[in-house]
Protein backbone atom coordinates (compact mmCIF):
# COMPACT_ATOMS: atom_id res chain seq x y z
CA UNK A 1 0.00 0.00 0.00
CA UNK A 2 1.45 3.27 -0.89
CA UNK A 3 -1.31 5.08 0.62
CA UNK A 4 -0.04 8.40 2.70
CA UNK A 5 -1.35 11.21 4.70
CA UNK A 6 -0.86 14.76 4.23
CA UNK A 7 -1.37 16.86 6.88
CA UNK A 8 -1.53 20.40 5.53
CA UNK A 9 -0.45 22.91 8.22
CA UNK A 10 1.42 26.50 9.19
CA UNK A 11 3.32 24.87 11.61
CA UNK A 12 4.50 21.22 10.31
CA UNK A 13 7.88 21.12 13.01
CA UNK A 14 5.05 22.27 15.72
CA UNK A 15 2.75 19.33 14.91
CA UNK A 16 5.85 16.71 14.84
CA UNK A 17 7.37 17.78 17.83
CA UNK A 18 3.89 17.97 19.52
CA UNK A 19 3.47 14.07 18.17
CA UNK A 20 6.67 12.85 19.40
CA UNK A 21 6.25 14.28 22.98
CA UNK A 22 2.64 12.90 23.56
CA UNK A 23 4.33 9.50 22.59
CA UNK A 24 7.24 9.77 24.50
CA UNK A 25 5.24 11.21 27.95
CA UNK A 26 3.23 8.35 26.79
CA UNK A 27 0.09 10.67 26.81
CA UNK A 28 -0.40 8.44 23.87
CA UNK A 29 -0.63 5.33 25.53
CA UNK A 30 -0.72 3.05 22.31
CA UNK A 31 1.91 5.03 20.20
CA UNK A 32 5.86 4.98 20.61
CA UNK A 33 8.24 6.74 18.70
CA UNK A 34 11.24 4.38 17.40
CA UNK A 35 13.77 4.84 14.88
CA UNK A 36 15.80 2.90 12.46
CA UNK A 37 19.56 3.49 10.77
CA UNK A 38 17.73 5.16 7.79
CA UNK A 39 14.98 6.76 9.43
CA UNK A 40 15.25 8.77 12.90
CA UNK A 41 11.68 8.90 13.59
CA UNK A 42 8.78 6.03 12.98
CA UNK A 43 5.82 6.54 15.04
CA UNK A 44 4.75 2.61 15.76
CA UNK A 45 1.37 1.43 17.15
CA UNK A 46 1.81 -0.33 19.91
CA UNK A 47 -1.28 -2.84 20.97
CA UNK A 48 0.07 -6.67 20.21
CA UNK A 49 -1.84 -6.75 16.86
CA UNK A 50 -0.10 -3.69 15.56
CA UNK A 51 3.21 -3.40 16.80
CA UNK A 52 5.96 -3.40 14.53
CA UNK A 53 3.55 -4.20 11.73
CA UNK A 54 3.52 -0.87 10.31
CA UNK A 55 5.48 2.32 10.79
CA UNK A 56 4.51 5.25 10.03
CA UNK A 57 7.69 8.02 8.79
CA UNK A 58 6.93 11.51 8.89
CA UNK A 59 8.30 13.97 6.83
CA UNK A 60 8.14 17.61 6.51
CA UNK A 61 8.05 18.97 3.17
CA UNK A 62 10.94 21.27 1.79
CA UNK A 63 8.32 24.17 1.72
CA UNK A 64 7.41 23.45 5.39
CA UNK A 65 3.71 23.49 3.96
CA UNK A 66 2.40 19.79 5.43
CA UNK A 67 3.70 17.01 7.83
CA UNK A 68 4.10 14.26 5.12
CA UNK A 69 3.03 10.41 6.74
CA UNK A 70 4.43 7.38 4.74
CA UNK A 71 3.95 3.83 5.20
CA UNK A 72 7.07 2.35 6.13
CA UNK A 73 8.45 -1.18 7.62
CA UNK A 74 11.18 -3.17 9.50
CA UNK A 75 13.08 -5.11 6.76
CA UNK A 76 12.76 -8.26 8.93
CA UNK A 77 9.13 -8.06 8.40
CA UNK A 78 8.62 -7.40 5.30
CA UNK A 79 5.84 -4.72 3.32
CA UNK A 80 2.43 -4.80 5.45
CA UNK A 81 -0.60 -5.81 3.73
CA UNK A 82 -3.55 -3.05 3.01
CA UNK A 83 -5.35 -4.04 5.70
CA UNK A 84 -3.01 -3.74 8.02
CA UNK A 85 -2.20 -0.10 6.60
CA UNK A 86 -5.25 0.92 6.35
CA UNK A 87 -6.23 -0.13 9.88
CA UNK A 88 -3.28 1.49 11.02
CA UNK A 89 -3.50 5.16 9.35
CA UNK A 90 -7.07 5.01 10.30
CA UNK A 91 -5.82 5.26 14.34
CA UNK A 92 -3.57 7.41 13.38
CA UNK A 93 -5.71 10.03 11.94
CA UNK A 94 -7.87 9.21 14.54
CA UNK A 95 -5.34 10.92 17.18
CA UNK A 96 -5.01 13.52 14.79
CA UNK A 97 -8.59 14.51 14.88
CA UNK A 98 -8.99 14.05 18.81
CA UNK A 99 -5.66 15.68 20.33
CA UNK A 100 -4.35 17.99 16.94
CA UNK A 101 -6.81 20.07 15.69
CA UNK A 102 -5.02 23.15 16.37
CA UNK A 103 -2.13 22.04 14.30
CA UNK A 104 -3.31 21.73 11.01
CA UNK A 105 -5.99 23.09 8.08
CA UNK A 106 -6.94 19.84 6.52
CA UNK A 107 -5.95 16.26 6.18
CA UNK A 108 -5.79 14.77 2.57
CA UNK A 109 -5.38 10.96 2.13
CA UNK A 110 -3.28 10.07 -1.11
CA UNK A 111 -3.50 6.61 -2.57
């Protein structure tokens, strides 16, 4: 699945920093943030069905326009399926909606 969110925003460094420290004060109780040699921050869903399934690697654009979210994986693992993607961008916009709104203008889902 190559399906991504795009958070459009003033303040994309804001939002990320605000995501990282509600994971890491674990105000975010089923979210972590972990990191690979390639990729500094993945934001991983932690409840035993999810975790380590799929990452998720933000990314602010050049323009600093919109917090970029990417599916991403451990090599080990391998690619998730859709489902697994899908279920997994679903929570995430789901804490986007309930603890962000302040952050951003709109969320756009690319396929």
């Amino acid at each position: 699945m190559k399906m991504k969110i795009k958070i459009i925003t003033k303040q994309p460094r804001a939002l990320l920093d605000a995501l990282k420290k509600m994971m890491d004060d674990q105000e975010l109780k089923t979210w972590k943030v972990d990191s690979s040699k390639t990729n500094p921050i993945l934001f991983n869903h932690t409840p035993e069905q999810w975790l380590d399934q799929v990452l998720l690697k933000p990314t602010i654009n050049i323009d600093n326009e919109y917090l970029l979210i990417e599916i991403n994986h451990w090599a080990h693992i391998g690619e998730p399926d859709d489902k697994k993607a899908g279920y997994v961008l679903g929570r995430f916009i789901e804490i986007l909606i309930v603890h962000f709104q302040k952050y951003y203008e709109k969320i756009e889902i690319i396929k």
